[in-house]
PDB file of N, CA and C in Angstrom:
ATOM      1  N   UNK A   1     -20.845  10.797  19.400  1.00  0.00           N
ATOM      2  CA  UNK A   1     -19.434  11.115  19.573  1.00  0.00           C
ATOM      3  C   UNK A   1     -18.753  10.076  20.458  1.00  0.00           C
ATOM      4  N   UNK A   2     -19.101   9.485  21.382  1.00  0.00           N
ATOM      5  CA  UNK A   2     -18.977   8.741  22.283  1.00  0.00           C
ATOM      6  C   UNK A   2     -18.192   7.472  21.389  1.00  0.00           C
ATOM      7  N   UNK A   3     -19.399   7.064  20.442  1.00  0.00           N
ATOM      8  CA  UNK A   3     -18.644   5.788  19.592  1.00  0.00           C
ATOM      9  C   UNK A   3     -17.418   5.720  19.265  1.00  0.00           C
ATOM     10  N   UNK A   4     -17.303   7.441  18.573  1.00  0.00           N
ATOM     11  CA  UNK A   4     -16.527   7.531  17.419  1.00  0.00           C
ATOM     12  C   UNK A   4     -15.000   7.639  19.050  1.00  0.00           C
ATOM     13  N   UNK A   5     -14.930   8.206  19.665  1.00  0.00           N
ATOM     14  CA  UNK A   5     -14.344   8.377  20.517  1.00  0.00           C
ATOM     15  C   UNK A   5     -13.089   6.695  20.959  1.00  0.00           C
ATOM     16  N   UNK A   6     -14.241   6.210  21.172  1.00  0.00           N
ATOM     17  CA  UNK A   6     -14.206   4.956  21.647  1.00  0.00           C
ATOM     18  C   UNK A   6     -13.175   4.501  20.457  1.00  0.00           C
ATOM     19  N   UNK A   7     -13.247   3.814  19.598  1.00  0.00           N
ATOM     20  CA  UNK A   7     -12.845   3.781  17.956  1.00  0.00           C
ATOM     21  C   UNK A   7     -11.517   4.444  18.094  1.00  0.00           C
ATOM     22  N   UNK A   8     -11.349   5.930  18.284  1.00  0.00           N
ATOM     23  CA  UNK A   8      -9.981   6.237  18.175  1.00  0.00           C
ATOM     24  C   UNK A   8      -9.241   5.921  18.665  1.00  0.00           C
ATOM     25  N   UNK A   9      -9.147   5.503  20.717  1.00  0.00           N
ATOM     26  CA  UNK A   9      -8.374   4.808  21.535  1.00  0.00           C
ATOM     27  C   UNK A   9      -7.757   3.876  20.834  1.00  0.00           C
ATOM     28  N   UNK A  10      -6.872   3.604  21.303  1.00  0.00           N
ATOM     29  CA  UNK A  10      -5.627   1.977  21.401  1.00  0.00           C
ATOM     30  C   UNK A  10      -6.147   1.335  22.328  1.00  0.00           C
ATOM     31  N   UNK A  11      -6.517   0.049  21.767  1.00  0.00           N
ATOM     32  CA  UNK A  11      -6.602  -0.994  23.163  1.00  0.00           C
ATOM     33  C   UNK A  11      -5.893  -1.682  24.265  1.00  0.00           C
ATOM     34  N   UNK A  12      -6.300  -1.437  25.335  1.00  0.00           N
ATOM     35  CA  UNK A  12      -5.375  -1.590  26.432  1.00  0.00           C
ATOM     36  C   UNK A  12      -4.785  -2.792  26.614  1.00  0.00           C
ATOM     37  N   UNK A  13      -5.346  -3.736  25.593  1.00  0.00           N
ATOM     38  CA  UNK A  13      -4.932  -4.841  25.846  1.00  0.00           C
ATOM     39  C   UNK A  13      -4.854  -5.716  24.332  1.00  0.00           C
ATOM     40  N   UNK A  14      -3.504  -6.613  24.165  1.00  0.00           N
ATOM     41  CA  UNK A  14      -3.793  -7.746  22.477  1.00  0.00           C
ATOM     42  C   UNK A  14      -3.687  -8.272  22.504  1.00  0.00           C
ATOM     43  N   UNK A  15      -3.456  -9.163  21.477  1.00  0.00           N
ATOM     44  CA  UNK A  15      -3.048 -10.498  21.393  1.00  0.00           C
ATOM     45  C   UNK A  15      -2.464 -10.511  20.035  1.00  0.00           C
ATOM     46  N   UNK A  16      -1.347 -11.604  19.922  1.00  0.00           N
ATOM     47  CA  UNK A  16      -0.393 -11.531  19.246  1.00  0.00           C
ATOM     48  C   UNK A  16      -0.655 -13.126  18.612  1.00  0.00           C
ATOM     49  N   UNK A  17      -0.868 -12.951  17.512  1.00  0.00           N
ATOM     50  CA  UNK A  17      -1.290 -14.240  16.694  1.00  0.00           C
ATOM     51  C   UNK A  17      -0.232 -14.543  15.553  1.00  0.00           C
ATOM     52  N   UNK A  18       0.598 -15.895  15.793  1.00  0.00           N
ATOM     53  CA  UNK A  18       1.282 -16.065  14.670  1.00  0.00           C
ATOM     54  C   UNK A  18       0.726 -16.620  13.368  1.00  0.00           C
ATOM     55  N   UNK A  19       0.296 -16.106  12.508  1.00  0.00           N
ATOM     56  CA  UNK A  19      -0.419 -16.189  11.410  1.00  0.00           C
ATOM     57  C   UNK A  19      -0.045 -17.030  10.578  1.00  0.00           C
ATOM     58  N   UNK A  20       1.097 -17.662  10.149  1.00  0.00           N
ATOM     59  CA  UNK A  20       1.850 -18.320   9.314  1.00  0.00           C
ATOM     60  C   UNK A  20       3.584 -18.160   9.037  1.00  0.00           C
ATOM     61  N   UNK A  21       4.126 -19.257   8.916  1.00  0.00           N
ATOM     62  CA  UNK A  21       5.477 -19.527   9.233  1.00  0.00           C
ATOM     63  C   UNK A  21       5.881 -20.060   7.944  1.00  0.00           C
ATOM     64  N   UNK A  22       6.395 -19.446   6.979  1.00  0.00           N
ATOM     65  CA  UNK A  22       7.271 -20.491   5.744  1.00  0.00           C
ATOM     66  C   UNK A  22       8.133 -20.870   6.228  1.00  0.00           C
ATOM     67  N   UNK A  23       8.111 -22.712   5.129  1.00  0.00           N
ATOM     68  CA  UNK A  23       8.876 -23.725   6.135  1.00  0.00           C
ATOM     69  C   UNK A  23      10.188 -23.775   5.965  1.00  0.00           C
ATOM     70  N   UNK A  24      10.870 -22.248   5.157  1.00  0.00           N
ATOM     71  CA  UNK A  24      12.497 -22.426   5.238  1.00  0.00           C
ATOM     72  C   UNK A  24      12.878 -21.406   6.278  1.00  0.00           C
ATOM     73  N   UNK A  25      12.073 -21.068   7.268  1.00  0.00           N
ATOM     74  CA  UNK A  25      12.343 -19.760   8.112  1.00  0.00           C
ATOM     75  C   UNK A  25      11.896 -20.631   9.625  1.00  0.00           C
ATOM     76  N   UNK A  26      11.203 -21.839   9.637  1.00  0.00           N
ATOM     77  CA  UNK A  26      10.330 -22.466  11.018  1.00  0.00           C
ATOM     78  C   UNK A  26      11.205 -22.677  12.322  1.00  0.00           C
ATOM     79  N   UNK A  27      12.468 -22.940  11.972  1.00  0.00           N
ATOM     80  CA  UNK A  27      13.485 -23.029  13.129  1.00  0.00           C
ATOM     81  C   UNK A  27      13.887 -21.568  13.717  1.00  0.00           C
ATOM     82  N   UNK A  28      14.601 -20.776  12.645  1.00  0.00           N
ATOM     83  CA  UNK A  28      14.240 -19.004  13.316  1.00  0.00           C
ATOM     84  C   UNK A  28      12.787 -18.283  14.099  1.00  0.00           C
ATOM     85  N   UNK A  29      11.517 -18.883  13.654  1.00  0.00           N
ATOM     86  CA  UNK A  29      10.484 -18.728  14.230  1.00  0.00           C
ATOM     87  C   UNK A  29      10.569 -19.381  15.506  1.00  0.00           C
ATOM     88  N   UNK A  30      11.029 -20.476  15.424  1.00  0.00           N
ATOM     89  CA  UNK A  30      10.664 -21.263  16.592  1.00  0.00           C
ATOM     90  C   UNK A  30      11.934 -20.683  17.981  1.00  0.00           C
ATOM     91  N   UNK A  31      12.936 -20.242  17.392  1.00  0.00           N
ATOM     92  CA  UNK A  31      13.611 -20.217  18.324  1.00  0.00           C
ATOM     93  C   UNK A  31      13.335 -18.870  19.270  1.00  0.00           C
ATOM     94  N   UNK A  32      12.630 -17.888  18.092  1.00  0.00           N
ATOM     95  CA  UNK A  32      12.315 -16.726  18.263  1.00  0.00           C
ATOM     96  C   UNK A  32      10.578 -16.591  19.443  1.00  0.00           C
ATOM     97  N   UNK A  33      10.030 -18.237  19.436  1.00  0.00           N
ATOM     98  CA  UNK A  33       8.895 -18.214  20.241  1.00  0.00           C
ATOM     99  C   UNK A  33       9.109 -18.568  21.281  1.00  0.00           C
ATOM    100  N   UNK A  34      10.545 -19.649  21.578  1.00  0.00           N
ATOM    101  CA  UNK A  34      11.020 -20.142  22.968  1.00  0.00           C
ATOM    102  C   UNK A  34      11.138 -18.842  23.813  1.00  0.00           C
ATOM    103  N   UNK A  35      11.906 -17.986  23.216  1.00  0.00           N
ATOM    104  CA  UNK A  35      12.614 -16.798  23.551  1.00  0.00           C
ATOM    105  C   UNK A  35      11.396 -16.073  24.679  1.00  0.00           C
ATOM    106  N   UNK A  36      10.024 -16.032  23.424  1.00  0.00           N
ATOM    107  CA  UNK A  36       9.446 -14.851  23.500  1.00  0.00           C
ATOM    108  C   UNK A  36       8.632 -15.703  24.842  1.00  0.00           C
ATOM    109  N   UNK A  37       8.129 -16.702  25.053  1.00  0.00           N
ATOM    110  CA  UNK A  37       7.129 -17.399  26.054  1.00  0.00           C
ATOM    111  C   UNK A  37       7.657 -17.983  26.529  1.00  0.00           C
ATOM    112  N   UNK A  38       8.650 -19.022  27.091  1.00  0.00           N
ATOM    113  CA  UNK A  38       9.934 -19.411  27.596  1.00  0.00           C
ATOM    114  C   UNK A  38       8.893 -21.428  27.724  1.00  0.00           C
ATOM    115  N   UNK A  39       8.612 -21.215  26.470  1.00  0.00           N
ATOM    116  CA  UNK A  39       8.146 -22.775  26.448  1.00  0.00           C
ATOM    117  C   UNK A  39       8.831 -23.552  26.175  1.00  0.00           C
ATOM    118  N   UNK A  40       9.004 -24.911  26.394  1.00  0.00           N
ATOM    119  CA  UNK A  40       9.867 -25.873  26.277  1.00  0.00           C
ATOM    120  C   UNK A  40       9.632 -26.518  24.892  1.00  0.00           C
ATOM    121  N   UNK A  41      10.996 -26.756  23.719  1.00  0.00           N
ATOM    122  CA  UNK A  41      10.820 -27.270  23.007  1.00  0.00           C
ATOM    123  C   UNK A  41       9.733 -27.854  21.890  1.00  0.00           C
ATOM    124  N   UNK A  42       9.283 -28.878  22.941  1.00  0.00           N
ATOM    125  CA  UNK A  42       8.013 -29.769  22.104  1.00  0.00           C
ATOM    126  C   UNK A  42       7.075 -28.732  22.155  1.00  0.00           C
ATOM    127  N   UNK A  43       6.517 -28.121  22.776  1.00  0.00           N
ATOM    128  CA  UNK A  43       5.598 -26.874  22.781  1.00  0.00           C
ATOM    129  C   UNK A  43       5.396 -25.622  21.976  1.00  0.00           C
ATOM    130  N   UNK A  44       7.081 -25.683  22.168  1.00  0.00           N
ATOM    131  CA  UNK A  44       7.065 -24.121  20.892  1.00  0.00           C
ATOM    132  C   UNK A  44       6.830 -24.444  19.602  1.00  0.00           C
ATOM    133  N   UNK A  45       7.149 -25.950  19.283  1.00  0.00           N
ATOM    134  CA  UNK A  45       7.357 -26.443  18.102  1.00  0.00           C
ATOM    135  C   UNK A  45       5.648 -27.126  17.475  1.00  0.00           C
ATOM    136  N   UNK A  46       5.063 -27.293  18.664  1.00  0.00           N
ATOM    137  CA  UNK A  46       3.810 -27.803  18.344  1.00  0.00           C
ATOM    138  C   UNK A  46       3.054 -26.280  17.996  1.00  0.00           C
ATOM    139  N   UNK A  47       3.216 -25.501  18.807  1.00  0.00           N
ATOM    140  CA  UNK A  47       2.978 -23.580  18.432  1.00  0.00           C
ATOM    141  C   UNK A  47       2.899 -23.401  17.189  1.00  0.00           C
ATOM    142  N   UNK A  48       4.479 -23.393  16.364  1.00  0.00           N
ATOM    143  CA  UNK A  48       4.786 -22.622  15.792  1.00  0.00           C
ATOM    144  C   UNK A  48       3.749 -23.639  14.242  1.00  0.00           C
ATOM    145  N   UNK A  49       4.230 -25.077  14.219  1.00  0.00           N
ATOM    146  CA  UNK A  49       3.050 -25.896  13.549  1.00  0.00           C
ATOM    147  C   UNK A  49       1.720 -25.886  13.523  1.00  0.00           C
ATOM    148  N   UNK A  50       1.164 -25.330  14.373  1.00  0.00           N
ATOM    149  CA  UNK A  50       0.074 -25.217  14.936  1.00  0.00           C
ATOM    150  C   UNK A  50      -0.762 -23.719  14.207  1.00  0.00           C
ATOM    151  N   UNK A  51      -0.074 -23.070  13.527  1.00  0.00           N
ATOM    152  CA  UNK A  51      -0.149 -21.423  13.148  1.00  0.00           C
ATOM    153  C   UNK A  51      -1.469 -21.702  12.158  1.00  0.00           C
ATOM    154  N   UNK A  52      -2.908 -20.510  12.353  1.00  0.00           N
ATOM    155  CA  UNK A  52      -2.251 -19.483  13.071  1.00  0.00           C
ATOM    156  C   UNK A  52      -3.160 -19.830  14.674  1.00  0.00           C
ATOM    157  N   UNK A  53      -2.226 -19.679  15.709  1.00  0.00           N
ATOM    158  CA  UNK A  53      -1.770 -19.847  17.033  1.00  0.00           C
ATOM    159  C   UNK A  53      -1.895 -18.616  17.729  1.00  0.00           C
ATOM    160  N   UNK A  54      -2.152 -18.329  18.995  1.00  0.00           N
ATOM    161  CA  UNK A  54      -2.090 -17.000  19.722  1.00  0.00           C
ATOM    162  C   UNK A  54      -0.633 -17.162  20.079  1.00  0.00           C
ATOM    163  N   UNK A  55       0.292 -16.451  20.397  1.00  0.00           N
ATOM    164  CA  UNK A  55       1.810 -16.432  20.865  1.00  0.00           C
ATOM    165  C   UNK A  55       1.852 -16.055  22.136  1.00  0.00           C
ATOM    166  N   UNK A  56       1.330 -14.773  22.569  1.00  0.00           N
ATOM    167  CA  UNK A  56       1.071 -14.343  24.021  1.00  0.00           C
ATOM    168  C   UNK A  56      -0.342 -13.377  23.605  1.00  0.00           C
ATOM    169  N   UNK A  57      -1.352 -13.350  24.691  1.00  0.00           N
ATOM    170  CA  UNK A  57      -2.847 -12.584  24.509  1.00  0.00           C
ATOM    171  C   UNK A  57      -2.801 -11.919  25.970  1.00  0.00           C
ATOM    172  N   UNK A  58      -3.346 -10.569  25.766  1.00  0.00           N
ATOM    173  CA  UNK A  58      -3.681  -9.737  26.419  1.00  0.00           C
ATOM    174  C   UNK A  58      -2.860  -9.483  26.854  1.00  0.00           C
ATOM    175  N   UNK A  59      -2.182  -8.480  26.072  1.00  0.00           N
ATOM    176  CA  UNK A  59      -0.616  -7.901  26.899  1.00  0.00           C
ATOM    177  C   UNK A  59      -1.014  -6.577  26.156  1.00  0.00           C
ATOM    178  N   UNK A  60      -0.122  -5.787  26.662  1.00  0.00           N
ATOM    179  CA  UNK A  60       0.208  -4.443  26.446  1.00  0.00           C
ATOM    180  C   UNK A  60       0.385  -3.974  25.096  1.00  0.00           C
ATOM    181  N   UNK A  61      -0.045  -2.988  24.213  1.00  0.00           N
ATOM    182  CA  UNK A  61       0.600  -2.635  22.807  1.00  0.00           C
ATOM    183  C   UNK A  61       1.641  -2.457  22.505  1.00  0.00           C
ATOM    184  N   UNK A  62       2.356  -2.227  23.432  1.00  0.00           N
ATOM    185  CA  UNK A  62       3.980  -2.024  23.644  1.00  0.00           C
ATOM    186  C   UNK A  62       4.633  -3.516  23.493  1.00  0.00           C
ATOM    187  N   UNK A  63       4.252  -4.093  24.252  1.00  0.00           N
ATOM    188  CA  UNK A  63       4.819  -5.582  24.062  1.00  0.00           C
ATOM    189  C   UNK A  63       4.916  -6.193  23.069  1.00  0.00           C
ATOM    190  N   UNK A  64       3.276  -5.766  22.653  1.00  0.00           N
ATOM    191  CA  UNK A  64       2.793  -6.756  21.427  1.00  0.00           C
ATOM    192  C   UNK A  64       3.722  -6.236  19.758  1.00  0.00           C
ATOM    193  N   UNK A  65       4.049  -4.594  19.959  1.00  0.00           N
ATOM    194  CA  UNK A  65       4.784  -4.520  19.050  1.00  0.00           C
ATOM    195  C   UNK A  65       6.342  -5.220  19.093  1.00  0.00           C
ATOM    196  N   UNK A  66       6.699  -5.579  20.097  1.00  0.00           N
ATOM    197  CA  UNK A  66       8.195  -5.772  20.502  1.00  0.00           C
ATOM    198  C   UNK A  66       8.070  -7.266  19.433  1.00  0.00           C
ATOM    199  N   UNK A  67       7.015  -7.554  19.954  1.00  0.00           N
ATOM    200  CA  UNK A  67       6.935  -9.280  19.371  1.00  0.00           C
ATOM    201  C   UNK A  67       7.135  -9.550  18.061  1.00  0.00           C
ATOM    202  N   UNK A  68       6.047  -8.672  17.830  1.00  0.00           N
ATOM    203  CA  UNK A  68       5.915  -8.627  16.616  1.00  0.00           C
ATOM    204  C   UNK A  68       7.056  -8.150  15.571  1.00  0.00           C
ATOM    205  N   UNK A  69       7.746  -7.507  16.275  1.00  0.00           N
ATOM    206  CA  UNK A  69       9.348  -6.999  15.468  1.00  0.00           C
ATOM    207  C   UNK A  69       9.791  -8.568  15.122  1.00  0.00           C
ATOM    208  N   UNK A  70      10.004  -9.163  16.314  1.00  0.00           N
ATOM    209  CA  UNK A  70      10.962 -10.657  16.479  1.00  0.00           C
ATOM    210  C   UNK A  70      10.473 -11.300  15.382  1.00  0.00           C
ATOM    211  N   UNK A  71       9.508 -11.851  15.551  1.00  0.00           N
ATOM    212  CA  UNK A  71       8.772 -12.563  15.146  1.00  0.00           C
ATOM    213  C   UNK A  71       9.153 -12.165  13.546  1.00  0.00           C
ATOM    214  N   UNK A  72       8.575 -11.269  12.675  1.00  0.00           N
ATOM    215  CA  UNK A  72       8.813 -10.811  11.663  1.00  0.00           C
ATOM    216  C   UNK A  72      10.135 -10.717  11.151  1.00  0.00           C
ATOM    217  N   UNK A  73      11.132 -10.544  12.044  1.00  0.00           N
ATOM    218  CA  UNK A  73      12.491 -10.499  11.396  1.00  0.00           C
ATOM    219  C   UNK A  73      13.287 -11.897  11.464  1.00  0.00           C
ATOM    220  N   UNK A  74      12.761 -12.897  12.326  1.00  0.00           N
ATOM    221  CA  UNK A  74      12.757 -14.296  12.279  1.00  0.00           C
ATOM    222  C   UNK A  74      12.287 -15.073  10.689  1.00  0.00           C
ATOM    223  N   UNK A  75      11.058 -14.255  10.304  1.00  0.00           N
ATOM    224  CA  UNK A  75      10.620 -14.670   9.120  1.00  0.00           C
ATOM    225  C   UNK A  75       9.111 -15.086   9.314  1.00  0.00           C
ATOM    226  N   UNK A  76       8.417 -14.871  10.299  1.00  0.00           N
ATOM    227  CA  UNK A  76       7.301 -15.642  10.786  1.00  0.00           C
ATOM    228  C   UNK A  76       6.154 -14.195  10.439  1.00  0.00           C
ATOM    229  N   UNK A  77       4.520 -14.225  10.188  1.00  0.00           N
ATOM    230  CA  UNK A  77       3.958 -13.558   9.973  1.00  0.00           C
ATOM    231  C   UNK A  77       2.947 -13.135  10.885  1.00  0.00           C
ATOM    232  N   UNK A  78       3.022 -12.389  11.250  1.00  0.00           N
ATOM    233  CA  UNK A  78       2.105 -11.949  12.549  1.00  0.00           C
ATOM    234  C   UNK A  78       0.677 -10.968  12.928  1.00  0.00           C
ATOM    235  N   UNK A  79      -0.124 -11.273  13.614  1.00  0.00           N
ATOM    236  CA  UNK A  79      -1.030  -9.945  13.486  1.00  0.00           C
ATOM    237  C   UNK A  79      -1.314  -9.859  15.054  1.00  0.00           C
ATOM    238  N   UNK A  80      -1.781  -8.539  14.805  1.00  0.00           N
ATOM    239  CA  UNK A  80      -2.171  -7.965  16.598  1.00  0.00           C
ATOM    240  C   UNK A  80      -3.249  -7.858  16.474  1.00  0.00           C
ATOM    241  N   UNK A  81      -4.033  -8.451  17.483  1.00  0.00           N
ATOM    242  CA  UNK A  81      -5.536  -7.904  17.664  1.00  0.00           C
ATOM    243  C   UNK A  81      -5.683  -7.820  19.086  1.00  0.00           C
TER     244      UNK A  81
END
C-alpha cells in the first residue's frame, strides 16, 4: 500500500521543459520565456532554439502550471515532470 500511496501524491517539486517551438510562433515563445525567467535576450533565444530545454526546474505544481498556460498560449509545447 505504501507504493501505491506514494504514486497517488503530486510531486512537491517539477520541472518545466519546453519541448518544441514551431518556427512561426518562436518570437511569442521567446518573449513569453524572457517574461517567465527574466533572462537576457541572447539567452532566452539560445533557450528557446535550444528546445527541448528545461525553462525553470524544481518549482512548485502551481507554478509549473502557470507556465505552462504561457507558454502554450504563446504557441510553444510544453511538459511537466
Amino acid at each position: 500500500a505504501g507504493a501505491a500511496a506514494d504514486a497517488a501524491e503530486a510531486p512537491s517539486e517539477v520541472s518545466v521543459i519546453l519541448a518544441s517551438v514551431p518556427a512561426d510562433k518562436k518570437i511569442a515563445v521567446l518573449k513569453e520565456v524572457r517574461t517567465i525567467t527574466g533572462l537576457g535576450l541572447k539567452e532566452a533565444k539560445d533557450l528557446v532554439e535550444a528546445a527541448p530545454k528545461p525553462i525553470k526546474e524544481n518549482i512548485k505544481p502551481e507554478e509549473a502550471k502557470e507556465i505552462k498556460e504561457k507558454i502554450e498560449a504563446a504557441g510553444g509545447v510544453v511538459e511537466v515532470k
